[in-house]
PDB file of N, CA and C in Angstrom:
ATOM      1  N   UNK A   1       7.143  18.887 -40.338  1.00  0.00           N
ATOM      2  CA  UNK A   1       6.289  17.836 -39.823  1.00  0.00           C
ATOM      3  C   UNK A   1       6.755  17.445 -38.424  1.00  0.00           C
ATOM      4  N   UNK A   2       5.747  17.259 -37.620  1.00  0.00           N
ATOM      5  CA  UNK A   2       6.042  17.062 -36.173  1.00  0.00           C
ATOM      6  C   UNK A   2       6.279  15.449 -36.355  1.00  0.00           C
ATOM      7  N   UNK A   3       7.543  15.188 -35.574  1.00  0.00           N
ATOM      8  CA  UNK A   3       8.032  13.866 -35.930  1.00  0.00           C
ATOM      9  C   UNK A   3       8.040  12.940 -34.023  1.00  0.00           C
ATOM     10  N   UNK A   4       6.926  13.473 -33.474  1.00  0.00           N
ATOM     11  CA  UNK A   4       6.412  13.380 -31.819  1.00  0.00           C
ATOM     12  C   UNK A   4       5.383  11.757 -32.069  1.00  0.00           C
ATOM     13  N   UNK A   5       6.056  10.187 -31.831  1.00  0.00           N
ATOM     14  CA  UNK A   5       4.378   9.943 -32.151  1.00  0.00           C
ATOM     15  C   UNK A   5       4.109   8.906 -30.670  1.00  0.00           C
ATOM     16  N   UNK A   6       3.330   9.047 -30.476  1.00  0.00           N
ATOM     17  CA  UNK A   6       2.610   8.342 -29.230  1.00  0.00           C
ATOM     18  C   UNK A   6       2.464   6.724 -29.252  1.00  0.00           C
ATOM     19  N   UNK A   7       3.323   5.908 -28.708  1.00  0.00           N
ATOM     20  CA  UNK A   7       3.206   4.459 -28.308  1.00  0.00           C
ATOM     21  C   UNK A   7       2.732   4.268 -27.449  1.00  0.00           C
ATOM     22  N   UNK A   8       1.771   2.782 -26.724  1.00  0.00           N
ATOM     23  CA  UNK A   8       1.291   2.791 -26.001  1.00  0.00           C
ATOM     24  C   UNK A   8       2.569   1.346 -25.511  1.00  0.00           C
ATOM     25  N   UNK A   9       3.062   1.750 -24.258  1.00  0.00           N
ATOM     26  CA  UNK A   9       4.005   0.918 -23.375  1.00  0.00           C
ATOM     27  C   UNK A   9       3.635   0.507 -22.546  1.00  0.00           C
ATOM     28  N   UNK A  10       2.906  -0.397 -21.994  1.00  0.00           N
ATOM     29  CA  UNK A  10       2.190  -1.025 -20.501  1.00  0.00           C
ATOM     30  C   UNK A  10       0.667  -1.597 -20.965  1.00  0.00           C
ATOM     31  N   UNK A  11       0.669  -2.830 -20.138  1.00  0.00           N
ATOM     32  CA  UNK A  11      -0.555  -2.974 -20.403  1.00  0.00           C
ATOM     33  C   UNK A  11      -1.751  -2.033 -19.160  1.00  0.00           C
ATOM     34  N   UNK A  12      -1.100  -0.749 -18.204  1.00  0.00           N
ATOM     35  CA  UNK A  12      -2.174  -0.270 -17.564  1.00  0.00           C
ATOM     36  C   UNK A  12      -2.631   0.815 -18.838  1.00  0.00           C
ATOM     37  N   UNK A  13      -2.009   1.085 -19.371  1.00  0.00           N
ATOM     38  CA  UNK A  13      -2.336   1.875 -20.947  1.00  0.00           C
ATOM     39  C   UNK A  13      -1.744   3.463 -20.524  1.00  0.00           C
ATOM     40  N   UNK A  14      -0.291   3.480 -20.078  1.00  0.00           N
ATOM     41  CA  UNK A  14       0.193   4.436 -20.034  1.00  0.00           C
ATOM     42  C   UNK A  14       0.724   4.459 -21.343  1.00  0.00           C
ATOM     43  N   UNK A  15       0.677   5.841 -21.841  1.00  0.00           N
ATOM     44  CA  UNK A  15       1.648   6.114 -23.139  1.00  0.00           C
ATOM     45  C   UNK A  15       2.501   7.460 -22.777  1.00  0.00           C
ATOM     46  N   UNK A  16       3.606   7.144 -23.730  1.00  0.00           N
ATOM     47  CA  UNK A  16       4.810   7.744 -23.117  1.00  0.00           C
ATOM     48  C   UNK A  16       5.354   8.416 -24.832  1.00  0.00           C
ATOM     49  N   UNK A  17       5.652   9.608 -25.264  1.00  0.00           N
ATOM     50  CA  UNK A  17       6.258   9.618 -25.897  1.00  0.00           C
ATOM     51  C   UNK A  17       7.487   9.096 -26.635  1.00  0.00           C
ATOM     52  N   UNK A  18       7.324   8.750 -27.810  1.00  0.00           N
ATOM     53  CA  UNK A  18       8.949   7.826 -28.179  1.00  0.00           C
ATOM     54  C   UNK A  18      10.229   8.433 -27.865  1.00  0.00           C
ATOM     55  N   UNK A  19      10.191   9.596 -27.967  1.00  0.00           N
ATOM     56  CA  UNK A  19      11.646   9.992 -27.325  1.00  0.00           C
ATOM     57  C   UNK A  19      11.790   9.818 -25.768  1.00  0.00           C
ATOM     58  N   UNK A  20      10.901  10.377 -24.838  1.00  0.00           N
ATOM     59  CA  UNK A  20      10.970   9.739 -23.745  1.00  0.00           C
ATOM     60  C   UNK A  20      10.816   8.328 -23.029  1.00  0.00           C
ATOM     61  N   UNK A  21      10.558   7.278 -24.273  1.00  0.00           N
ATOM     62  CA  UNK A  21      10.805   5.818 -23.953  1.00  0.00           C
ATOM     63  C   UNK A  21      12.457   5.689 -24.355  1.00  0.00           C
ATOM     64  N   UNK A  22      12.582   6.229 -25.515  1.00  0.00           N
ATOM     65  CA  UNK A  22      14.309   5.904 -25.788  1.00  0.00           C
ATOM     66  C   UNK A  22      14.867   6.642 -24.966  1.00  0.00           C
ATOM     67  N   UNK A  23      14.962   7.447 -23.974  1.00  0.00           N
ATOM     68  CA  UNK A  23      15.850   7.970 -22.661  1.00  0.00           C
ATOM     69  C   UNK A  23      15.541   7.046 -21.928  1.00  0.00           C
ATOM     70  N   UNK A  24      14.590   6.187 -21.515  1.00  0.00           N
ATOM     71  CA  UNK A  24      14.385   5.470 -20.470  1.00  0.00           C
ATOM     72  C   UNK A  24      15.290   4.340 -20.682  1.00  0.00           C
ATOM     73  N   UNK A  25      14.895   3.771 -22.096  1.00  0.00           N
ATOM     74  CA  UNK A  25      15.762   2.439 -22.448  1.00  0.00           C
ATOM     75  C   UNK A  25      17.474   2.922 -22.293  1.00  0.00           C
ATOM     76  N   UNK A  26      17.776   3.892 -23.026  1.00  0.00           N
ATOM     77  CA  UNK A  26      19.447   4.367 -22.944  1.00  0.00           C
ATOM     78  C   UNK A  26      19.847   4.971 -21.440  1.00  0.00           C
ATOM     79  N   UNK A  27      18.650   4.925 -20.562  1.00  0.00           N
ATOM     80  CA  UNK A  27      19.281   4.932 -18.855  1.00  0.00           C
ATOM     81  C   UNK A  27      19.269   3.683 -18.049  1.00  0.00           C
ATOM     82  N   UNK A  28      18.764   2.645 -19.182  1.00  0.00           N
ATOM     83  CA  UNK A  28      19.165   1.247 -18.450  1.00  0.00           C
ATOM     84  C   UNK A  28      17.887   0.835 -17.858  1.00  0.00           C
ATOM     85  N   UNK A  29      16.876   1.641 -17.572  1.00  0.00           N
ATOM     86  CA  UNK A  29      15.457   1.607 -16.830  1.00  0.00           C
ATOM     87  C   UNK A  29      14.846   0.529 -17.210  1.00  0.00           C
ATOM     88  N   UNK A  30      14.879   0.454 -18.837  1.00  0.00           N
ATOM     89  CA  UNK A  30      13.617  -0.261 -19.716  1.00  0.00           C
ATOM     90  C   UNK A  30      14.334  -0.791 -20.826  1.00  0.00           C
ATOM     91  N   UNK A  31      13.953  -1.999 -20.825  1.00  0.00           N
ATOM     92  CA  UNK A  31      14.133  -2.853 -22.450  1.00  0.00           C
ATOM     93  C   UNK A  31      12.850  -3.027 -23.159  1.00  0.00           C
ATOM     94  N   UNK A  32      12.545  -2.363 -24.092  1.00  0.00           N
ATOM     95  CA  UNK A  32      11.594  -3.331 -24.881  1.00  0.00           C
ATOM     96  C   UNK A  32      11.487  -4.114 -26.192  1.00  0.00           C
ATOM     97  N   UNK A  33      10.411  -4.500 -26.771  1.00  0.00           N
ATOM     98  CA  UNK A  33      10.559  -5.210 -27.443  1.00  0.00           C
ATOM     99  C   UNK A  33       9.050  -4.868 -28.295  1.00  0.00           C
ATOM    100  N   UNK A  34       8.848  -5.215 -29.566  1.00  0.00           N
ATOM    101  CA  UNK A  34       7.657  -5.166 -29.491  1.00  0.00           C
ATOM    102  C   UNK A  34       6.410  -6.650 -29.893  1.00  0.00           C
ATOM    103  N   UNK A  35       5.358  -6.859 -29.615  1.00  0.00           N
ATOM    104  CA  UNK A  35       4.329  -7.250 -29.638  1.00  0.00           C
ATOM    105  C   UNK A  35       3.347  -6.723 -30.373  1.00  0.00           C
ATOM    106  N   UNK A  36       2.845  -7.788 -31.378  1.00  0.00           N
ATOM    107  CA  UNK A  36       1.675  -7.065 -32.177  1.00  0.00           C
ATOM    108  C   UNK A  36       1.719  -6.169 -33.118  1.00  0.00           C
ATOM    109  N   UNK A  37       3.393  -5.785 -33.203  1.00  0.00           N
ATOM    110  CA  UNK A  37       3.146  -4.585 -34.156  1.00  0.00           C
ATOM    111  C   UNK A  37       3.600  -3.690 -32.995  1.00  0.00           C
ATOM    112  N   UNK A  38       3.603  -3.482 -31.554  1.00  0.00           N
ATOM    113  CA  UNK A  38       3.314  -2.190 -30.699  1.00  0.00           C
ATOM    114  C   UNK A  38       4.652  -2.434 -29.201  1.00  0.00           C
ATOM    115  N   UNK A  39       4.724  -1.598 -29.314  1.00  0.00           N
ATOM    116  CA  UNK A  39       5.979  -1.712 -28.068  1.00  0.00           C
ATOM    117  C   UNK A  39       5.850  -1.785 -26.610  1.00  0.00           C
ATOM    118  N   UNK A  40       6.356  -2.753 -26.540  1.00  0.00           N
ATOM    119  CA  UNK A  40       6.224  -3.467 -24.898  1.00  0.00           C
ATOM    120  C   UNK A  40       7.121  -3.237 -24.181  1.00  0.00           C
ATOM    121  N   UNK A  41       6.630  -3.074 -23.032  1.00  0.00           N
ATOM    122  CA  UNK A  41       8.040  -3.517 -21.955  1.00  0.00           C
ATOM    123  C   UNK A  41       8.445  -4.455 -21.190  1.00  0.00           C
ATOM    124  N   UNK A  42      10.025  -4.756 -21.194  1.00  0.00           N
ATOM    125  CA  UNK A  42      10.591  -6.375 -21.581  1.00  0.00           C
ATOM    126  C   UNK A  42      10.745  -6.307 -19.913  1.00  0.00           C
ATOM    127  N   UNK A  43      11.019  -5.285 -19.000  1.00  0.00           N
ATOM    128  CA  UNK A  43      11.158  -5.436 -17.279  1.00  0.00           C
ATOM    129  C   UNK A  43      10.020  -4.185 -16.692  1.00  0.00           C
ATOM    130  N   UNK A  44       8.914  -4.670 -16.686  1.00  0.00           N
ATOM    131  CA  UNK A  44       7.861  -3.365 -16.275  1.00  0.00           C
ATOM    132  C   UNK A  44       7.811  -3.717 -15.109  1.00  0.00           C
ATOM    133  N   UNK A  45       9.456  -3.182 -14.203  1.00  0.00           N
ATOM    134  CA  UNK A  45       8.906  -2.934 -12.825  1.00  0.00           C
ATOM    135  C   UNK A  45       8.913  -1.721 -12.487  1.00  0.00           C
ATOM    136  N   UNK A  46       8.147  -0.924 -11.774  1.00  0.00           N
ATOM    137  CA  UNK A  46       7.832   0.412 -11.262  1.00  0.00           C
ATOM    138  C   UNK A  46       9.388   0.577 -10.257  1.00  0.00           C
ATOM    139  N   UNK A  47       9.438   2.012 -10.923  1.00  0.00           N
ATOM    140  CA  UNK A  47      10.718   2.722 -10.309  1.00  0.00           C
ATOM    141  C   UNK A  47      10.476   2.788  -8.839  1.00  0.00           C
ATOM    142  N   UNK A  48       9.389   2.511  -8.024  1.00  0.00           N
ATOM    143  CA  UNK A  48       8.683   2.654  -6.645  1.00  0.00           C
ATOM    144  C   UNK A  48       8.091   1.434  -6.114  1.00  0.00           C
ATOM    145  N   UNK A  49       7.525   1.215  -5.459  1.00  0.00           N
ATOM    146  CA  UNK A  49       6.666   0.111  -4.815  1.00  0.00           C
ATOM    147  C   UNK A  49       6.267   0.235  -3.387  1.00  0.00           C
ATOM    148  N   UNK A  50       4.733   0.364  -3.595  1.00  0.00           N
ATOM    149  CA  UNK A  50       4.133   0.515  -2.410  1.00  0.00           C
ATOM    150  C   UNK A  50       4.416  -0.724  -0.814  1.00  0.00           C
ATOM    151  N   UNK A  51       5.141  -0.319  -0.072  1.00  0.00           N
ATOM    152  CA  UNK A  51       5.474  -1.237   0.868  1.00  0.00           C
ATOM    153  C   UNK A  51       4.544  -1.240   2.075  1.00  0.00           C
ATOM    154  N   UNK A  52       3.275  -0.726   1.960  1.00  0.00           N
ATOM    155  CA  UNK A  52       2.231  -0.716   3.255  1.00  0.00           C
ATOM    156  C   UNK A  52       2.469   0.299   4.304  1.00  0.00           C
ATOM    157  N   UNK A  53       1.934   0.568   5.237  1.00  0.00           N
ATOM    158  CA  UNK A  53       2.058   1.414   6.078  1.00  0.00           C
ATOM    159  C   UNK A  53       2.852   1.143   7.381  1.00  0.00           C
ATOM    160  N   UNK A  54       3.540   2.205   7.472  1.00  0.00           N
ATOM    161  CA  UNK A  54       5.264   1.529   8.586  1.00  0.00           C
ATOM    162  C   UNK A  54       4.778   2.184  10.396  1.00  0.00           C
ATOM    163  N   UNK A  55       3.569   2.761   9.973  1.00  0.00           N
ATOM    164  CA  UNK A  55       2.840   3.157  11.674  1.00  0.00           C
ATOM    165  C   UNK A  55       1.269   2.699  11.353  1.00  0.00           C
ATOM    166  N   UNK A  56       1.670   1.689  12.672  1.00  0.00           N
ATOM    167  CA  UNK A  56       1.030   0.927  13.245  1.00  0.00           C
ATOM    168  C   UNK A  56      -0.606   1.489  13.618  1.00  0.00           C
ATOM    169  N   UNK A  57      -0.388   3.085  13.919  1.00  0.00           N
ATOM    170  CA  UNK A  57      -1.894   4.135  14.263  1.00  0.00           C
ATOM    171  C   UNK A  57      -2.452   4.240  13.023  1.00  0.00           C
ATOM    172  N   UNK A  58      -1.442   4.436  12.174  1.00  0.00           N
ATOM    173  CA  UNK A  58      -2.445   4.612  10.486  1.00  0.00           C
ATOM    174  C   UNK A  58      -2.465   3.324   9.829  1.00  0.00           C
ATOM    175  N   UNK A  59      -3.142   2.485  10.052  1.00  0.00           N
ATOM    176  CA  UNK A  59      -3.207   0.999   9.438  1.00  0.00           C
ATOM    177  C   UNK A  59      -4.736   0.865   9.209  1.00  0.00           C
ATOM    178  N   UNK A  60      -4.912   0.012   8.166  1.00  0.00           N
ATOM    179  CA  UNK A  60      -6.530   0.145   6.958  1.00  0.00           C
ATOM    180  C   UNK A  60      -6.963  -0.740   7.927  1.00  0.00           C
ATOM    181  N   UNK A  61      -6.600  -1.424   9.062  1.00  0.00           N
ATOM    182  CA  UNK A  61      -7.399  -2.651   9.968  1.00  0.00           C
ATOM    183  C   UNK A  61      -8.216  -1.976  10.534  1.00  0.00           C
ATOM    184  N   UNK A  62      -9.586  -2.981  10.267  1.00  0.00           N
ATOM    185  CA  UNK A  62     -10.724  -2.400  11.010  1.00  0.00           C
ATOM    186  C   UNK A  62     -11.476  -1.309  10.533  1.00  0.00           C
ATOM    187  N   UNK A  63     -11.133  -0.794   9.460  1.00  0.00           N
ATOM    188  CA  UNK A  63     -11.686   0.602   8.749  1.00  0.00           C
ATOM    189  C   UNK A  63     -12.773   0.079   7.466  1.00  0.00           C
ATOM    190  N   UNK A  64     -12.335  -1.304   6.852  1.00  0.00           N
ATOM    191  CA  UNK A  64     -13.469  -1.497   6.511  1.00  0.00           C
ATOM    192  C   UNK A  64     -12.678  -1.633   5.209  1.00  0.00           C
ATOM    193  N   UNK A  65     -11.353  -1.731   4.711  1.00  0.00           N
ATOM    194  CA  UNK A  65     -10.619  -1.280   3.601  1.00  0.00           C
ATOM    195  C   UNK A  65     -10.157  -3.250   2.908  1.00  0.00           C
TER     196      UNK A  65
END
């Protein structure tokens, strides 16, 4: 029996396999907890974050954005 089962972690409705949520939590990344019955995440900040555009020629001003 395939012992693979699919949680849904985020409210953008990414799902992540359970073994690859428990590597995340045992690398310190992610705590969760669950809600509802369903597993949440206790620090859902993105490993990245969009910081805007750092040249001034490629900027959304004026484009209509």
């Amino acid at each position: 029996m395939n012992k693979r089962y699919f949680s849904r972690v985020d409210k953008t409705g990414a799902i992540l396999l359970l073994e690859d949520l428990q590597k995340l939590v045992h690398a310190g990344k992610r705590e969760v907890h669950t809600e509802n019955g369903q597993l949440a995440l206790k620090n859902p900040k993105p490993d990245y974050a969009f910081t805007g555009c750092q040249n001034k020629n490629n900027s959304a001003q004026g484009r209509g954005f």
